[in-house]
Protein backbone atom coordinates (compact mmCIF):
# COMPACT_ATOMS: atom_id res chain seq x y z
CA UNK A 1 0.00 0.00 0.00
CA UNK A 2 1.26 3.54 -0.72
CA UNK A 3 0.19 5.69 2.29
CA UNK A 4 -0.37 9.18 2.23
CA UNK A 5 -0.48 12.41 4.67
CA UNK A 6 -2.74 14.72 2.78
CA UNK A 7 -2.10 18.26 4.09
CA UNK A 8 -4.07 21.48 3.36
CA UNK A 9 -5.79 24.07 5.08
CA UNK A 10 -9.08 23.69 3.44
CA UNK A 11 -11.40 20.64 5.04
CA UNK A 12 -13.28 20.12 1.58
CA UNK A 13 -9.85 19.99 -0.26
CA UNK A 14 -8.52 17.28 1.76
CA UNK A 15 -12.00 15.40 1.44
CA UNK A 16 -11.85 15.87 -2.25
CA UNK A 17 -8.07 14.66 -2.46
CA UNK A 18 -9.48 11.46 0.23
CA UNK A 19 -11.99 10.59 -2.22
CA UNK A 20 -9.91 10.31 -5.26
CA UNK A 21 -7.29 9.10 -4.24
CA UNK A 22 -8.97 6.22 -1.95
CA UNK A 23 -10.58 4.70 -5.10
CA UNK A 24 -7.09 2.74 -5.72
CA UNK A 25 -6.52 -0.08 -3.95
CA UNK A 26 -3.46 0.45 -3.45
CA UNK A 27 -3.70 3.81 -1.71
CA UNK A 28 -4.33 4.44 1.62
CA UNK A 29 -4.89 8.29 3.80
CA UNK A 30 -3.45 7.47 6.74
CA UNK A 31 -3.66 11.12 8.06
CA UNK A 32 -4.86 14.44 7.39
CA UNK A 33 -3.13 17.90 7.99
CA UNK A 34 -4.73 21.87 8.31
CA UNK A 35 -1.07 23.10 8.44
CA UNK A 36 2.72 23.28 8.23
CA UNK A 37 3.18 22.62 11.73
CA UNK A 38 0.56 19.35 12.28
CA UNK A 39 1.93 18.17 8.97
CA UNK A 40 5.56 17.75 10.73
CA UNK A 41 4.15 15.90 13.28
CA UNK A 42 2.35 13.70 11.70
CA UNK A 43 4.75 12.87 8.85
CA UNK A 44 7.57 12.25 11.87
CA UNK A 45 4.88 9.51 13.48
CA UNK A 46 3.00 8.24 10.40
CA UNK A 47 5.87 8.04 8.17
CA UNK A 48 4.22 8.48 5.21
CA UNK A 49 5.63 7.36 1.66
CA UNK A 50 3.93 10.45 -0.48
CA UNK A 51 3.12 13.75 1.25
CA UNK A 52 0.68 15.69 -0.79
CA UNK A 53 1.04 19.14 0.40
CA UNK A 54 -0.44 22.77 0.28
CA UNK A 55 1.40 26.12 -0.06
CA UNK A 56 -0.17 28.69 1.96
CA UNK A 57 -1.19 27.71 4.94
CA UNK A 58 -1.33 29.02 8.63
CA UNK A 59 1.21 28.50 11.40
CA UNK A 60 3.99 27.30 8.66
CA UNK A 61 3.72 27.16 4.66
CA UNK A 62 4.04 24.30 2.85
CA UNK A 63 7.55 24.92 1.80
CA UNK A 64 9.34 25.32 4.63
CA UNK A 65 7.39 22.55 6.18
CA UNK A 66 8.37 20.19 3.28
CA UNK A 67 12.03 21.56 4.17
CA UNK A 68 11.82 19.99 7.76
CA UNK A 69 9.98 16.97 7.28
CA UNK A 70 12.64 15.92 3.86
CA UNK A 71 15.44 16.38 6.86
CA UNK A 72 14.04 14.13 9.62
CA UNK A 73 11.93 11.05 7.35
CA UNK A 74 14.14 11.77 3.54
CA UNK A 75 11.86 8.05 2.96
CA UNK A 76 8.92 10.30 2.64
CA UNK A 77 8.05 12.13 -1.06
CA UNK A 78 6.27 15.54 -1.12
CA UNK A 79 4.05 16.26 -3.52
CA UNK A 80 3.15 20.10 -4.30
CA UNK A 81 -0.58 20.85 -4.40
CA UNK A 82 -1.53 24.33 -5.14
CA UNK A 83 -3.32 27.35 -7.01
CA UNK A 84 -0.04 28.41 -8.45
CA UNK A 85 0.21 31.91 -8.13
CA UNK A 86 3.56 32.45 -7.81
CA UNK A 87 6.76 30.73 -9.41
CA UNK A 88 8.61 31.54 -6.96
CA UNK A 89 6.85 28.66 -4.68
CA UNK A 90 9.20 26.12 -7.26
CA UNK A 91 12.49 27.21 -6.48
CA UNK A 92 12.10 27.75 -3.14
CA UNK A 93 10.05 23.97 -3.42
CA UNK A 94 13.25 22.45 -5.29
CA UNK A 95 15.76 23.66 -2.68
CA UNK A 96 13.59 21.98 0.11
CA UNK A 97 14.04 18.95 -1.59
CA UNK A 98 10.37 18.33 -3.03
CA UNK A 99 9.99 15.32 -5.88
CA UNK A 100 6.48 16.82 -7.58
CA UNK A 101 4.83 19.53 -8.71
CA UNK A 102 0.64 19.91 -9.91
CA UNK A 103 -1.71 22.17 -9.79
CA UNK A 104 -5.43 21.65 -8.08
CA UNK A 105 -6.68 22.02 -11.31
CA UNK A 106 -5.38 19.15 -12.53
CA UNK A 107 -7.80 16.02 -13.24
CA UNK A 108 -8.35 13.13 -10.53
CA UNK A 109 -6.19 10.96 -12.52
CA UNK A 110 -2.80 13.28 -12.88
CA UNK A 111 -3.24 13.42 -8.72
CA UNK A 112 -3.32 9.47 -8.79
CA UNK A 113 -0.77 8.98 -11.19
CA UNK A 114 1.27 11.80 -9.39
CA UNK A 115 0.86 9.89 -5.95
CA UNK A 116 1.94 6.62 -7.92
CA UNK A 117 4.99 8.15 -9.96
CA UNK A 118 6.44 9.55 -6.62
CA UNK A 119 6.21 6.50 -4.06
CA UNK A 120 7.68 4.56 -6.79
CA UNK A 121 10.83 6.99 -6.46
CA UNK A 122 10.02 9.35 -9.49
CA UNK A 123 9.74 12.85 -9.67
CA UNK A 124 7.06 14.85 -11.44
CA UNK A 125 6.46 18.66 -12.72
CA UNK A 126 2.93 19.24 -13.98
CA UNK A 127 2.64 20.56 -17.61
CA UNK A 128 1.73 24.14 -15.90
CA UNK A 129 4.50 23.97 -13.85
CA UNK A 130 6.42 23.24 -16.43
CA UNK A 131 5.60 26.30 -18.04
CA UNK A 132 6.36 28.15 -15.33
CA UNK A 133 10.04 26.35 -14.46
CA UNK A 134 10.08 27.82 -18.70
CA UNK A 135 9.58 31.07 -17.84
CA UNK A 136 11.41 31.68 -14.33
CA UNK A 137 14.66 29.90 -15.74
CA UNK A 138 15.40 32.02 -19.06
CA UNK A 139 14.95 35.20 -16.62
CA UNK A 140 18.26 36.74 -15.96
CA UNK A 141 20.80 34.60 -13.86
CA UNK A 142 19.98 37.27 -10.54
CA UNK A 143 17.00 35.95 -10.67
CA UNK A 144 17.07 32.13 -11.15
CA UNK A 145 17.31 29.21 -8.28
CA UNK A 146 20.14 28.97 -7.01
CA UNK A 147 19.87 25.78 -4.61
CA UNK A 148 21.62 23.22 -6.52
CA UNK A 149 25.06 23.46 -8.87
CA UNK A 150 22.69 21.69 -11.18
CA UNK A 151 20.44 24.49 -11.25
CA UNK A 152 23.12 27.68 -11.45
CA UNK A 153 23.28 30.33 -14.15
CA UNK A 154 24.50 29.47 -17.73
CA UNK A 155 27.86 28.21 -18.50
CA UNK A 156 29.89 31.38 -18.65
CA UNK A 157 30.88 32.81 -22.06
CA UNK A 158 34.28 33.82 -21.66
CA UNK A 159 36.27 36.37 -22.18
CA UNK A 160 33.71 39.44 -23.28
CA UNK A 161 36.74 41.15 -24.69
CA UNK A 162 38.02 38.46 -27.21
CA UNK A 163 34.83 39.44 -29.35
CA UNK A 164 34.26 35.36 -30.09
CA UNK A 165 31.87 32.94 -28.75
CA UNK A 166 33.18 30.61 -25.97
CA UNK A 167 30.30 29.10 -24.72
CA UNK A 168 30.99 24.85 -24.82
CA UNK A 169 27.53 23.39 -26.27
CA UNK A 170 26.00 22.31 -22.68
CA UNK A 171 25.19 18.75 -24.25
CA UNK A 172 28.41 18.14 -25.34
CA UNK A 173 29.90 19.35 -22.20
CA UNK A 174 28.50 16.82 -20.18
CA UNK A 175 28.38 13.90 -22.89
CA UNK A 176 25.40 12.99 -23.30
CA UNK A 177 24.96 11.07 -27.08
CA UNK A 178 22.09 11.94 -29.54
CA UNK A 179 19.50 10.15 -27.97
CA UNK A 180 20.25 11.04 -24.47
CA UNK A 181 19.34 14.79 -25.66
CA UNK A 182 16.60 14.21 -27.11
CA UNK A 183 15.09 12.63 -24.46
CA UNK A 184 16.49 15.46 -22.47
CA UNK A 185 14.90 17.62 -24.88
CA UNK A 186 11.08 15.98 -24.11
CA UNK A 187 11.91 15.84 -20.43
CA UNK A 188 11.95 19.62 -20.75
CA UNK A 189 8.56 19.91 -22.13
CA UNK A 190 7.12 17.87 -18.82
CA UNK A 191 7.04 14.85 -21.25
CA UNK A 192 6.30 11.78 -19.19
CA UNK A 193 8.01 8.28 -20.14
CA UNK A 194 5.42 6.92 -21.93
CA UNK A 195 4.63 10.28 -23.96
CA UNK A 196 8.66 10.52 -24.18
CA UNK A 197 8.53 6.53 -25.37
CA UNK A 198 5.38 6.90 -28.37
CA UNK A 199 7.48 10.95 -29.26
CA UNK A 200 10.84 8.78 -30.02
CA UNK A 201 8.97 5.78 -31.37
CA UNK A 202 11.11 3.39 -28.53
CA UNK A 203 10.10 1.27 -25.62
CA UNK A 204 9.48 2.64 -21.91
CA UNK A 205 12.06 0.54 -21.22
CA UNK A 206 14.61 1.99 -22.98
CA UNK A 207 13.39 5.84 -22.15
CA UNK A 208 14.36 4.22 -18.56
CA UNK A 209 17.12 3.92 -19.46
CA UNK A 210 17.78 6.98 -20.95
CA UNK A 211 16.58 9.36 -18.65
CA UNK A 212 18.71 7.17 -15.58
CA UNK A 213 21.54 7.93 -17.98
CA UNK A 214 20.82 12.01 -18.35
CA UNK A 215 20.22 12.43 -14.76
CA UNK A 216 23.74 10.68 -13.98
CA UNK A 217 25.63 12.75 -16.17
CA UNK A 218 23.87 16.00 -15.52
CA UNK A 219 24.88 15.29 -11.72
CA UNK A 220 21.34 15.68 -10.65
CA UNK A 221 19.15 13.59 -8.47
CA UNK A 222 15.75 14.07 -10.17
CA UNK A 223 13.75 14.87 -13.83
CA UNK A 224 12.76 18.24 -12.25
CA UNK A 225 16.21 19.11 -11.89
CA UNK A 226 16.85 17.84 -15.77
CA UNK A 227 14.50 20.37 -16.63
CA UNK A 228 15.76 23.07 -14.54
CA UNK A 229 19.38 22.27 -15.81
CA UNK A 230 18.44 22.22 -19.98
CA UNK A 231 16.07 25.73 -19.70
CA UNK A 232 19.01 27.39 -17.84
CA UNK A 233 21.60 26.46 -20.41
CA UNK A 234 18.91 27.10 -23.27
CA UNK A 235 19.45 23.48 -23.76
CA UNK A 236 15.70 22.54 -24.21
């Protein structure tokens, strides 16, 4: 069974999220949360494998709440639920460690697919989030995530003065062969592996593969991070 701590200060939103999710049998609310602070607690004592969690919330937001509860049970996946106002909420979300991103606007099925994808150890960025990781990464480096080497500014261009272009193709900097940035490429887009697998006309399988082989030679520990890493190289 894949047990989850739903956590959100709306009642009805929590009942909604109960409902859908408990039509798989192989998912099981084992607790409920109204905010940041009950959340830690109950994480620490339930130990739950995916942590579906809210942004704004009284007492302690979601992020920072994700932060402490990643330290203490790192076993446990956090999923980020919310309106989505503010892009901001996934950087801050990615340096706290969080494996997925969706909005509560998404269909019953992304939410059950998301819960699946992360307790199986996968990561997951919602195809507006996506968007959004688009559109806060090709902002200027001052204002970009900075949590992770994975995640800094573009490879630097050199010297200004030498009036050529020294900027190493970020692919070929880091090896990765043909298909490898292709399916980079798709990752980018919030492609999933199966949408990646029917886009490339291969096997899941062998996307598997591939992505396991990106993520190693990008040096980072997740698909969200692939996707943070090829938008701020202008790799994707």
């Amino acid at each position: 069974m894949i047990r989850v701590l739903l956590v959100d200060d709306q009642a009805l939103v929590r009942s909604g999220f109960r409902i859908i999710l408990e039509t798989e049998p192989d998912i099981e609310v084992v607790g409920e949360a109204g905010d940041g602070v009950a959340a830690i607690e109950l994480a620490k004592s339930l130990a739950p494998d995916v942590i579906c969690m809210d942004v704004e919330m009284p007492r302690l937001n979601g992020i920072e709440a994700s932060r402490r509860i990643l330290a203490a049970t790192p076993h446990s996946s956090v999923l980020i639920l919310t309106t989505f106002g503010h892009e901001e909420y996934l950087f801050d979300a990615l340096a706290a460690g969080v494996s997925g991103f969706l909005v509560k606007t998404a269909r019953a099925e992304q939410l059950i697919d998301a819960v699946h994808t992360l307790a199986a150890g996968g990561a997951l960025l919602g195809t507006d989030v996506t968007r959004a990781v688009m559109e806060r990464a090709t902002r200027p480096a001052g204002a970009m995530y900075s949590g992770d080497a994975a995640a800094a500014a573009p490879v630097d261009s050199g010297d200004a003065g030498s009036g050529s272009t020294q900027n190493p193709d970020p692919f070929v900097a880091v090896g990765l062969t043909e298909r490898e940035r292709d399916v980079l490429r798709q990752l980018a887009t919030g492609a999933s592996n199966a949408e990646i697998a029917a886009a490339l006309f291969v096997g899941e399988a062998t996307v598997k593969t591939h992505v396991s082989n990106v993520l190693q030679k990008l040096g980072v520990r997740d698909r969200i991070q692939a996707v943070v890493w090829a938008h701020t190289r202008g790799a994707a």
